[in-house]
Protein backbone atom coordinates (compact mmCIF):
# COMPACT_ATOMS: atom_id res chain seq x y z
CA UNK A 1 -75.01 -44.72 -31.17
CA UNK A 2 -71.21 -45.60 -32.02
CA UNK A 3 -71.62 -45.26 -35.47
CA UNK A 4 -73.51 -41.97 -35.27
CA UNK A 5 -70.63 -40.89 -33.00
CA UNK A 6 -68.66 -41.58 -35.52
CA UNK A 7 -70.14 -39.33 -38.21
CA UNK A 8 -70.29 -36.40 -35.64
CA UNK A 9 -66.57 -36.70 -35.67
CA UNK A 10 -65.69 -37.01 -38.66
CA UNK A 11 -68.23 -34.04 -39.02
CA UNK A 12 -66.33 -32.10 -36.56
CA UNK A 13 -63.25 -32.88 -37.97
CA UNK A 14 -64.03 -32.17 -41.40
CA UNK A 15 -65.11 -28.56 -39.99
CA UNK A 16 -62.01 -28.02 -38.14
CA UNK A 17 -60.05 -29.46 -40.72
CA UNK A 18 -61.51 -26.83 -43.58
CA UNK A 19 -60.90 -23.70 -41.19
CA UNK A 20 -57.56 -24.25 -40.55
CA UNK A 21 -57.27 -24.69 -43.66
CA UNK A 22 -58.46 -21.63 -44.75
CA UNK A 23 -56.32 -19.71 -42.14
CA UNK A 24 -53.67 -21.59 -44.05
CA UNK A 25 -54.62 -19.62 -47.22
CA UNK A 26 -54.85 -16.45 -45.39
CA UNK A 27 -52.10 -16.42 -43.82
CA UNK A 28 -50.46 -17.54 -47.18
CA UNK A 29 -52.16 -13.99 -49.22
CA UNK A 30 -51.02 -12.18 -46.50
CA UNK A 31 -47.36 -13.33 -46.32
CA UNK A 32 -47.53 -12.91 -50.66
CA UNK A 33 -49.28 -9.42 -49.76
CA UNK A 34 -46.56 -8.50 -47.49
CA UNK A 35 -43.32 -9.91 -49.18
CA UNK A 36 -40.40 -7.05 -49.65
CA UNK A 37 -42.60 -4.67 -48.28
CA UNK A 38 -41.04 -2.32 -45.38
CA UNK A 39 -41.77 -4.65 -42.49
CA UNK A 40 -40.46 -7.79 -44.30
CA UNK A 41 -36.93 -8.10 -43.25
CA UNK A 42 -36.24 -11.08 -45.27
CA UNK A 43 -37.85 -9.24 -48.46
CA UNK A 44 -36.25 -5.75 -47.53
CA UNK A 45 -32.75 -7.59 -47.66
CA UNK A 46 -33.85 -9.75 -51.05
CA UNK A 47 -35.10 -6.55 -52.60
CA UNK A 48 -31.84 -4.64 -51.44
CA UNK A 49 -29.47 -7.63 -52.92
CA UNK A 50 -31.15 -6.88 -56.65
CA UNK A 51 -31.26 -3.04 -56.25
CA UNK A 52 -29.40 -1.91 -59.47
CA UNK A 53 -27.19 0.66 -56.61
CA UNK A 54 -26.60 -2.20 -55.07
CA UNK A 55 -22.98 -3.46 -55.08
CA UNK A 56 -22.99 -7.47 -54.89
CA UNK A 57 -19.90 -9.04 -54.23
CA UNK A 58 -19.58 -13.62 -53.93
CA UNK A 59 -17.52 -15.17 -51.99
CA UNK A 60 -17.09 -19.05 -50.46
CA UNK A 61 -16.24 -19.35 -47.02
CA UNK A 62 -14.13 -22.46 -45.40
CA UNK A 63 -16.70 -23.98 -43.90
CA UNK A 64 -18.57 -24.45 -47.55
CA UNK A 65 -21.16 -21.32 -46.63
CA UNK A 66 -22.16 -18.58 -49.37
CA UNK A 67 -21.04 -15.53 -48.36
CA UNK A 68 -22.85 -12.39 -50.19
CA UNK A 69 -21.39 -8.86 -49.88
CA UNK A 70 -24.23 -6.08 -50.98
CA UNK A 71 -22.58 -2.54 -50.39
CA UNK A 72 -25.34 0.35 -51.46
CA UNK A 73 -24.33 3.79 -51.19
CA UNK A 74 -27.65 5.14 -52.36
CA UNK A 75 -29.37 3.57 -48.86
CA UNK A 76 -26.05 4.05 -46.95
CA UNK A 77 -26.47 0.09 -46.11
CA UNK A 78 -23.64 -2.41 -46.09
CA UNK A 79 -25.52 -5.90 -45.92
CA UNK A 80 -22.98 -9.43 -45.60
CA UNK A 81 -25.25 -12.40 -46.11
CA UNK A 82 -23.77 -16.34 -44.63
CA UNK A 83 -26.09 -18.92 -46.48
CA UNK A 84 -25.67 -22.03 -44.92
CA UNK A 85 -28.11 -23.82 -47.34
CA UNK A 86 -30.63 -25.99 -44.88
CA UNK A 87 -28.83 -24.47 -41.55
CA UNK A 88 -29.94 -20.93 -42.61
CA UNK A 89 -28.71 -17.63 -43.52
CA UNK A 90 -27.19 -15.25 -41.22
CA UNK A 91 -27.24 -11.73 -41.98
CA UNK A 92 -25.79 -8.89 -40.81
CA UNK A 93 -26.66 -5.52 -41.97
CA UNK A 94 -25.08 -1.86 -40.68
CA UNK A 95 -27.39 0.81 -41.86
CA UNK A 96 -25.77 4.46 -42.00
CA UNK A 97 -28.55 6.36 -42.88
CA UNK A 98 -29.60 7.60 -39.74
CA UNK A 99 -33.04 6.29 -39.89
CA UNK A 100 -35.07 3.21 -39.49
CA UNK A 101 -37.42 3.70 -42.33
CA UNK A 102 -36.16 0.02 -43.85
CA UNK A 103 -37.58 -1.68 -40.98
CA UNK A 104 -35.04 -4.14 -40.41
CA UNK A 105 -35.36 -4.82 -36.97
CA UNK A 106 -38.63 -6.63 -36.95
CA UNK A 107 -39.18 -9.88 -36.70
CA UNK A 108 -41.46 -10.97 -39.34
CA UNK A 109 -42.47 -14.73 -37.83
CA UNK A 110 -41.13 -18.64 -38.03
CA UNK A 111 -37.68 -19.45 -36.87
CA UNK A 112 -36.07 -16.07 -37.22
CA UNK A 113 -33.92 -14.16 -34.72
CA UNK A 114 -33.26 -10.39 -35.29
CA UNK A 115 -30.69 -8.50 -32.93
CA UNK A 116 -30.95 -4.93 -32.94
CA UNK A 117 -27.99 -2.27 -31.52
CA UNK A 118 -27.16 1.27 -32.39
CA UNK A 119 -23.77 1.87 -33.72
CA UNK A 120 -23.27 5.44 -34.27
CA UNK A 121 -25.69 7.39 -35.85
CA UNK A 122 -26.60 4.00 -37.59
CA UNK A 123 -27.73 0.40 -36.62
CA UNK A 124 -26.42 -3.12 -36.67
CA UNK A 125 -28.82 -5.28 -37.52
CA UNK A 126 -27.81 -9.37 -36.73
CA UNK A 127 -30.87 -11.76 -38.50
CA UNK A 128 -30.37 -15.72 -38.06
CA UNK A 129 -33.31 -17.85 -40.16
CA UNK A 130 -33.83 -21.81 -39.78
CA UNK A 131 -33.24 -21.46 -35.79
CA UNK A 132 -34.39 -24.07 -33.61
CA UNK A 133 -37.91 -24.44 -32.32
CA UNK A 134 -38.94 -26.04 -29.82
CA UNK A 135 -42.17 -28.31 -30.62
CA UNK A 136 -43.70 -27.14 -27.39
CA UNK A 137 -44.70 -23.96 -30.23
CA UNK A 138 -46.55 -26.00 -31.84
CA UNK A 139 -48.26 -27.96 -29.81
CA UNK A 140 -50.13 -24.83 -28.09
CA UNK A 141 -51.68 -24.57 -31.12
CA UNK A 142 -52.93 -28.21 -31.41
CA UNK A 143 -53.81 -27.94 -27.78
CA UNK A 144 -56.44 -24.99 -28.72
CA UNK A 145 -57.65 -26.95 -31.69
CA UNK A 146 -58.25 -29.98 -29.56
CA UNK A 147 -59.97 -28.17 -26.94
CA UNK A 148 -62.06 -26.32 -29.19
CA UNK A 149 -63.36 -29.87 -30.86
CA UNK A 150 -63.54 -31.40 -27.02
CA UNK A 151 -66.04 -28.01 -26.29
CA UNK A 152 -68.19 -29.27 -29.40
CA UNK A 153 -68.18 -32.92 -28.79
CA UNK A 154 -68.60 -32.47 -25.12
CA UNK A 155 -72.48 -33.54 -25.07
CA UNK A 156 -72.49 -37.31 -26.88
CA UNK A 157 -75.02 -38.27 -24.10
CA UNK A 158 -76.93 -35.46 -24.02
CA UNK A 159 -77.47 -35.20 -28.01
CA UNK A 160 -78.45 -38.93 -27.60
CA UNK A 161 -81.21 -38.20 -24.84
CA UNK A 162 -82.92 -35.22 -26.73
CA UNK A 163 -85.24 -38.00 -28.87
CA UNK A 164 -82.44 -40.77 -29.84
CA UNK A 165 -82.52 -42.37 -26.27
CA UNK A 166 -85.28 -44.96 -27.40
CA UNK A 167 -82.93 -46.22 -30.00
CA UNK A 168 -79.68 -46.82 -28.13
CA UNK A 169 -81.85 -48.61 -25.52
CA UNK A 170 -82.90 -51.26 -28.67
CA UNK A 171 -78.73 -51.50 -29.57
CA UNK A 172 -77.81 -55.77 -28.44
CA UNK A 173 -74.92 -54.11 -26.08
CA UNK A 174 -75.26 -52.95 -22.39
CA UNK A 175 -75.47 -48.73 -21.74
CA UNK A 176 -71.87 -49.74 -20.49
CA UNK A 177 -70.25 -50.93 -23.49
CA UNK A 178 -71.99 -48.08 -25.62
CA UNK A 179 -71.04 -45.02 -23.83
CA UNK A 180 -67.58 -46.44 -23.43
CA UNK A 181 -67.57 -46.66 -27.49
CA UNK A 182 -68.85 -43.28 -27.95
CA UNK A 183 -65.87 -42.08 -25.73
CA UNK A 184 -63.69 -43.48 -27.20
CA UNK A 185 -64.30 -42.42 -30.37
CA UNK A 186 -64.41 -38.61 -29.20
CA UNK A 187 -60.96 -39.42 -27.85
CA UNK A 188 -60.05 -40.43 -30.78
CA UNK A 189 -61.20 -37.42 -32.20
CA UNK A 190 -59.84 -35.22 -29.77
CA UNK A 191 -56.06 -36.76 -30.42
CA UNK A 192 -56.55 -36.49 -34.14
CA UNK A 193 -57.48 -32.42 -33.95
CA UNK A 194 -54.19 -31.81 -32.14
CA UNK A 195 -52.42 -33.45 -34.42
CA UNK A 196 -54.22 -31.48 -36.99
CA UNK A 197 -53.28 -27.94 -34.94
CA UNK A 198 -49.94 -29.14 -34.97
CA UNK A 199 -49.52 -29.90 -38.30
CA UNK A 200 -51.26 -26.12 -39.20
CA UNK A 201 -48.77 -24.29 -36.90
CA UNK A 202 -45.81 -25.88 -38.93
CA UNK A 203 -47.77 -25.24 -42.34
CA UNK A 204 -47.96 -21.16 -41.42
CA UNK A 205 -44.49 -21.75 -39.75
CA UNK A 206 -43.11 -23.40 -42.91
CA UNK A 207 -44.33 -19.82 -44.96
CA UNK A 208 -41.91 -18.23 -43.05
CA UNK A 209 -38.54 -20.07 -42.21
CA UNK A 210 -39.24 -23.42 -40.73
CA UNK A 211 -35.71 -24.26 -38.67
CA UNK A 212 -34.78 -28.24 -36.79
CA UNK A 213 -37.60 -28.79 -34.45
CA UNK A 214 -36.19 -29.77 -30.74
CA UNK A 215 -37.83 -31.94 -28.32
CA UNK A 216 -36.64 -31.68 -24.55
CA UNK A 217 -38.16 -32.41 -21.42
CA UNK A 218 -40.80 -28.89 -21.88
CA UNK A 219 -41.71 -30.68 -25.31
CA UNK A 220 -42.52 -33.93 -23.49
CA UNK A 221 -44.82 -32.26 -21.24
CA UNK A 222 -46.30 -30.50 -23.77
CA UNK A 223 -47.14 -33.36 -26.05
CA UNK A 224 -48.80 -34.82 -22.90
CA UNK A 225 -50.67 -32.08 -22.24
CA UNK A 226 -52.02 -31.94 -25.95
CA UNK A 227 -53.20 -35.35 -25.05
CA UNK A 228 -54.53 -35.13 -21.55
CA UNK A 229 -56.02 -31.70 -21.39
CA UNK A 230 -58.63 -31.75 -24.14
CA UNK A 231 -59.56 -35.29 -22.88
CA UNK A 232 -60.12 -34.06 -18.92
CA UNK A 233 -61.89 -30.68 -20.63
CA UNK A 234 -63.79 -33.66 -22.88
CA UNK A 235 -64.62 -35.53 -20.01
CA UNK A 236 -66.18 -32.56 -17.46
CA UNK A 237 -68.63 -31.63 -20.22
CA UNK A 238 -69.68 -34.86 -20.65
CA UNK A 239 -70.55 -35.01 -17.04
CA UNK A 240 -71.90 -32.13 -17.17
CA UNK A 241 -74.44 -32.96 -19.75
CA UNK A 242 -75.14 -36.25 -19.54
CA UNK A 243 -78.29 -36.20 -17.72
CA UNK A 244 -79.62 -33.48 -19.81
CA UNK A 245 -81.89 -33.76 -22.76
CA UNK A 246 -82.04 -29.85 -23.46
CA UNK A 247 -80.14 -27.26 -23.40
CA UNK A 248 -76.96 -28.82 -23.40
CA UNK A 249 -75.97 -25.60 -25.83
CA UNK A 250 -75.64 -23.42 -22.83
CA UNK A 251 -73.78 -25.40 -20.77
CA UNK A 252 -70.99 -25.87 -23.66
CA UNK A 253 -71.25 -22.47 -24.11
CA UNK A 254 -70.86 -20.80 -20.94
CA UNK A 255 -68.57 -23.25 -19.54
CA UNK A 256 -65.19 -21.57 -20.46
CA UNK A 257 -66.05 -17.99 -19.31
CA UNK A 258 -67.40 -19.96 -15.71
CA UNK A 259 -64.25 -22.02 -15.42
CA UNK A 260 -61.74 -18.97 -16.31
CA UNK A 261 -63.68 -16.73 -13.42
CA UNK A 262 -63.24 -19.70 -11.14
CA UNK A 263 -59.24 -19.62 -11.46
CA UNK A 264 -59.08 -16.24 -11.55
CA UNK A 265 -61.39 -15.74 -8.37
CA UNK A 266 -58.92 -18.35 -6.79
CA UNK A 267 -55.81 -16.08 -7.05
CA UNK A 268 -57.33 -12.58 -5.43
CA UNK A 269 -55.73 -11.66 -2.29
CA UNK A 270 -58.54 -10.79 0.12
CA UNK A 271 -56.94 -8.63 1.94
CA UNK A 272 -58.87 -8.58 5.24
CA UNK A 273 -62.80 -8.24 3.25
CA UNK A 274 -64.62 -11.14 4.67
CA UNK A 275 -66.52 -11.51 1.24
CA UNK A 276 -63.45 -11.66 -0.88
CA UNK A 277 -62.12 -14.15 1.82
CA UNK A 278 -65.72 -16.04 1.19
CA UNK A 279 -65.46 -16.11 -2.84
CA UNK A 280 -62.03 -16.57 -2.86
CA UNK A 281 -61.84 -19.88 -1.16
CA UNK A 282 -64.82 -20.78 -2.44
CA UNK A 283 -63.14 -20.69 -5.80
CA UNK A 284 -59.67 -21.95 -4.51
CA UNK A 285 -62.04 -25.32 -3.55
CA UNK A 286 -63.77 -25.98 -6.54
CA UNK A 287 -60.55 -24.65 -8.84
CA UNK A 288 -59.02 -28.42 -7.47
CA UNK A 289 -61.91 -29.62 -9.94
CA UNK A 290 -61.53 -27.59 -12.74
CA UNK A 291 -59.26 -28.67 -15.69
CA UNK A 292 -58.34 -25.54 -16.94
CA UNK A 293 -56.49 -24.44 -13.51
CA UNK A 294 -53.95 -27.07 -14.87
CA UNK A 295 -53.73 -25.92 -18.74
CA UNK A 296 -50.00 -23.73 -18.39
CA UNK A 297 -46.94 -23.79 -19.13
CA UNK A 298 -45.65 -21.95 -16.25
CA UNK A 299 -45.74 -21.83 -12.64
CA UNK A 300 -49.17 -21.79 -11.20
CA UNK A 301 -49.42 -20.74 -7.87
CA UNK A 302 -52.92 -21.04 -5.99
CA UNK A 303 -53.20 -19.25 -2.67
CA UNK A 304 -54.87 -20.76 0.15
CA UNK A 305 -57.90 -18.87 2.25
CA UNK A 306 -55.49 -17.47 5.00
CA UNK A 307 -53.39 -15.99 2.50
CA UNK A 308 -49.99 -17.47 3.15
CA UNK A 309 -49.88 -21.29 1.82
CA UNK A 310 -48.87 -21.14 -1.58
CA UNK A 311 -49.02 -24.53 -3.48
CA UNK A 312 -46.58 -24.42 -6.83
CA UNK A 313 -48.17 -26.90 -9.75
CA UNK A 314 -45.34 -29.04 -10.74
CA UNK A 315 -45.83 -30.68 -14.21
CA UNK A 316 -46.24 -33.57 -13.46
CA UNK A 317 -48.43 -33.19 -10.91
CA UNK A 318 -50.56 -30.82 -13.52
CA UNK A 319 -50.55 -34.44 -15.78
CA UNK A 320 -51.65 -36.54 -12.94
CA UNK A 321 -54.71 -34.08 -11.94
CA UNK A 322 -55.95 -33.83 -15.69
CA UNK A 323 -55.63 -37.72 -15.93
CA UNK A 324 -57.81 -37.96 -12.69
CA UNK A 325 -60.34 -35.53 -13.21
CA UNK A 326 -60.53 -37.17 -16.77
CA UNK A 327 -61.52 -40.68 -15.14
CA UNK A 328 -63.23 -38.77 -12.31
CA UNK A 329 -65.64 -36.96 -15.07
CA UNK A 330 -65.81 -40.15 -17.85
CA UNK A 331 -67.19 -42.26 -14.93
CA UNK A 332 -69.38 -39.53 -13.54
CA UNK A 333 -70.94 -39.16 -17.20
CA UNK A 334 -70.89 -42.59 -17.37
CA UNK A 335 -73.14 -43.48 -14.06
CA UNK A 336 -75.57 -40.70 -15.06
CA UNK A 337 -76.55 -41.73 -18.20
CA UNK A 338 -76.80 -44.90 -17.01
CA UNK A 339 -79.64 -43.40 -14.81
CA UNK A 340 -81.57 -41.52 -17.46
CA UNK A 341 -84.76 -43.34 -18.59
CA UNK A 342 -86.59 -42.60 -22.30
């Protein structure tokens, strides 16, 4: 069974691995697609620099920077340009013209900052490139990677008890030892796909601007998270499953919509209707037990059945529930299959 949970990994992977990679592509035509046009404010001010009206003045500053001067009368645009080589280029454009028609003052994507104000019957324009992200960025996207690969892996048992069941009970290890392999490799699994969402979200970054990365406290938390959530998400649909031999489909597949109503039917304010007062704690009871209540960033606030205790999810205390319901669920999956008989 190990080694068969190995090639549905690397299976997985493989998957996962060629559709990011052909967002990567994608993304790529469309940023080649959309370079200089109006939109673009890094190609509106490269195509502005080589207009022939264009008025292009060098200079070096002090501090070593490259400062470029573009004056064009035509456009009514006076563009200075600070290129700081690997810290970025800061650009600062005052359009006269009355209109907004060059687009300017949208952000295109990556590591760019664009500051907006009217001046006049114009606009000053203030565009910083290579600023610093924070890895936390990125590492929503490998969390949604992971999870998606934890939502198809999420049935090892079940896929083994739907006509493979006689054959793991001939393997020379106990049930035990087995099932505790085949987790692990799906963990395994699970920590490689958000490392490959991370790695995407800097790729399509990267076509952009790609500025330092930071790493603070947030980013901490949010590498943990990459590694915890998927695994507790893993680990319920295991349980789930693992004393199925059919159907096992549905229950992956229904599972996110049922666990997103359960959070959400935990947060309605009753308001005096008995029934809503009924569902709501209802859901407020079992959301305790389900791992997406704990998948944010922000505060989460869950409000009791009376209406007035509020408890605030710290993050830590997020990371502690996702690591418990993660044992809670492996050993749940665990004992069940341990149960189920060819």
């Amino acid at each position: 069974m190990a080694y068969v949970e190995w090639l549905r990994v690397r299976g997985c992977l493989r998957w996962a691995g060629c559709v990011l990679l052909g967002l990567f592509l994608i993304t790529a035509v469309v940023r080649i697609a959309v370079f200089g046009m109006q939109h673009d404010v890094l190609g509106w001010a490269s195509r502005l620099q080589h207009d022939p009206a264009s008025k292009v003045s060098e200079t070096t500053l002090p501090d070593g920077a490259h400062r470029i001067t573009v004056d064009n009368p035509r456009e009514k645009v006076h563009m200075v340009i600070d290129d700081r080589g690997v810290q970025g280029k800061h650009i600062e454009i005052l359009d006269q013209s009355g209109s907004n028609e060059h687009g300017h003052g949208f952000v295109t994507a990556g590591s760019i900052d664009v500051h907006e104000l009217p001046n006049g019957g114009g606009s000053v324009t203030t565009i910083d490139t290579n600023q610093r992200t924070a890895f936390a960025g990125y590492a929503i996207c490998g969390i949604i990677v992971a999870l998606i690969v934890a939502t198809i892996l999420g049935a090892p048992f079940a896929r083994e008890n739907d006509g493979h069941l006689e054959i793991s009970l001939t393997k020379p290890v106990s049930r035990d030892v087995l099932s505790l392999q085949t987790i692990g490799i799906d963990v395994a699994g699970l920590v490689a796909a958000f490392c490959g969402g991370v790695v995407f979200a800097m790729a399509v970054t990267l076509l952009f601007a790609f500025g330092p990365i930071t790493f603070g406290r947030e980013d901490a938390f949010a590498l943990a998270m990459g590694i915890v959530a998927p695994i507790a998400w893993y680990a319920m649909l295991t349980a789930a499953t693992a004393s199925t031999k059919r159907g096992y489909g549905a229950i992956l597949g229904f599972s996110w919509p049922i666990a997103a109503i359960v959070v959400g039917l935990s947060l309605i304010q009753p308001e005096g209707n008995a029934l809503l007062r009924v569902v709501q704690g209802l859901a407020w009871a079992l959301s305790f037990i389900d791992p997406i209540a704990y998948m944010h960033f922000g505060r989460h606030a869950v409000v009791s059945v009376d209406g007035q205790n509020v408890l605030h999810y710290s993050n830590s205390f997020k990371l502690l529930m996702l690591a418990v319901l993660s044992a809670f669920y492996g050993v749940l999956a665990i004992l069940q299959w341990r149960r189920v008989e060819a």
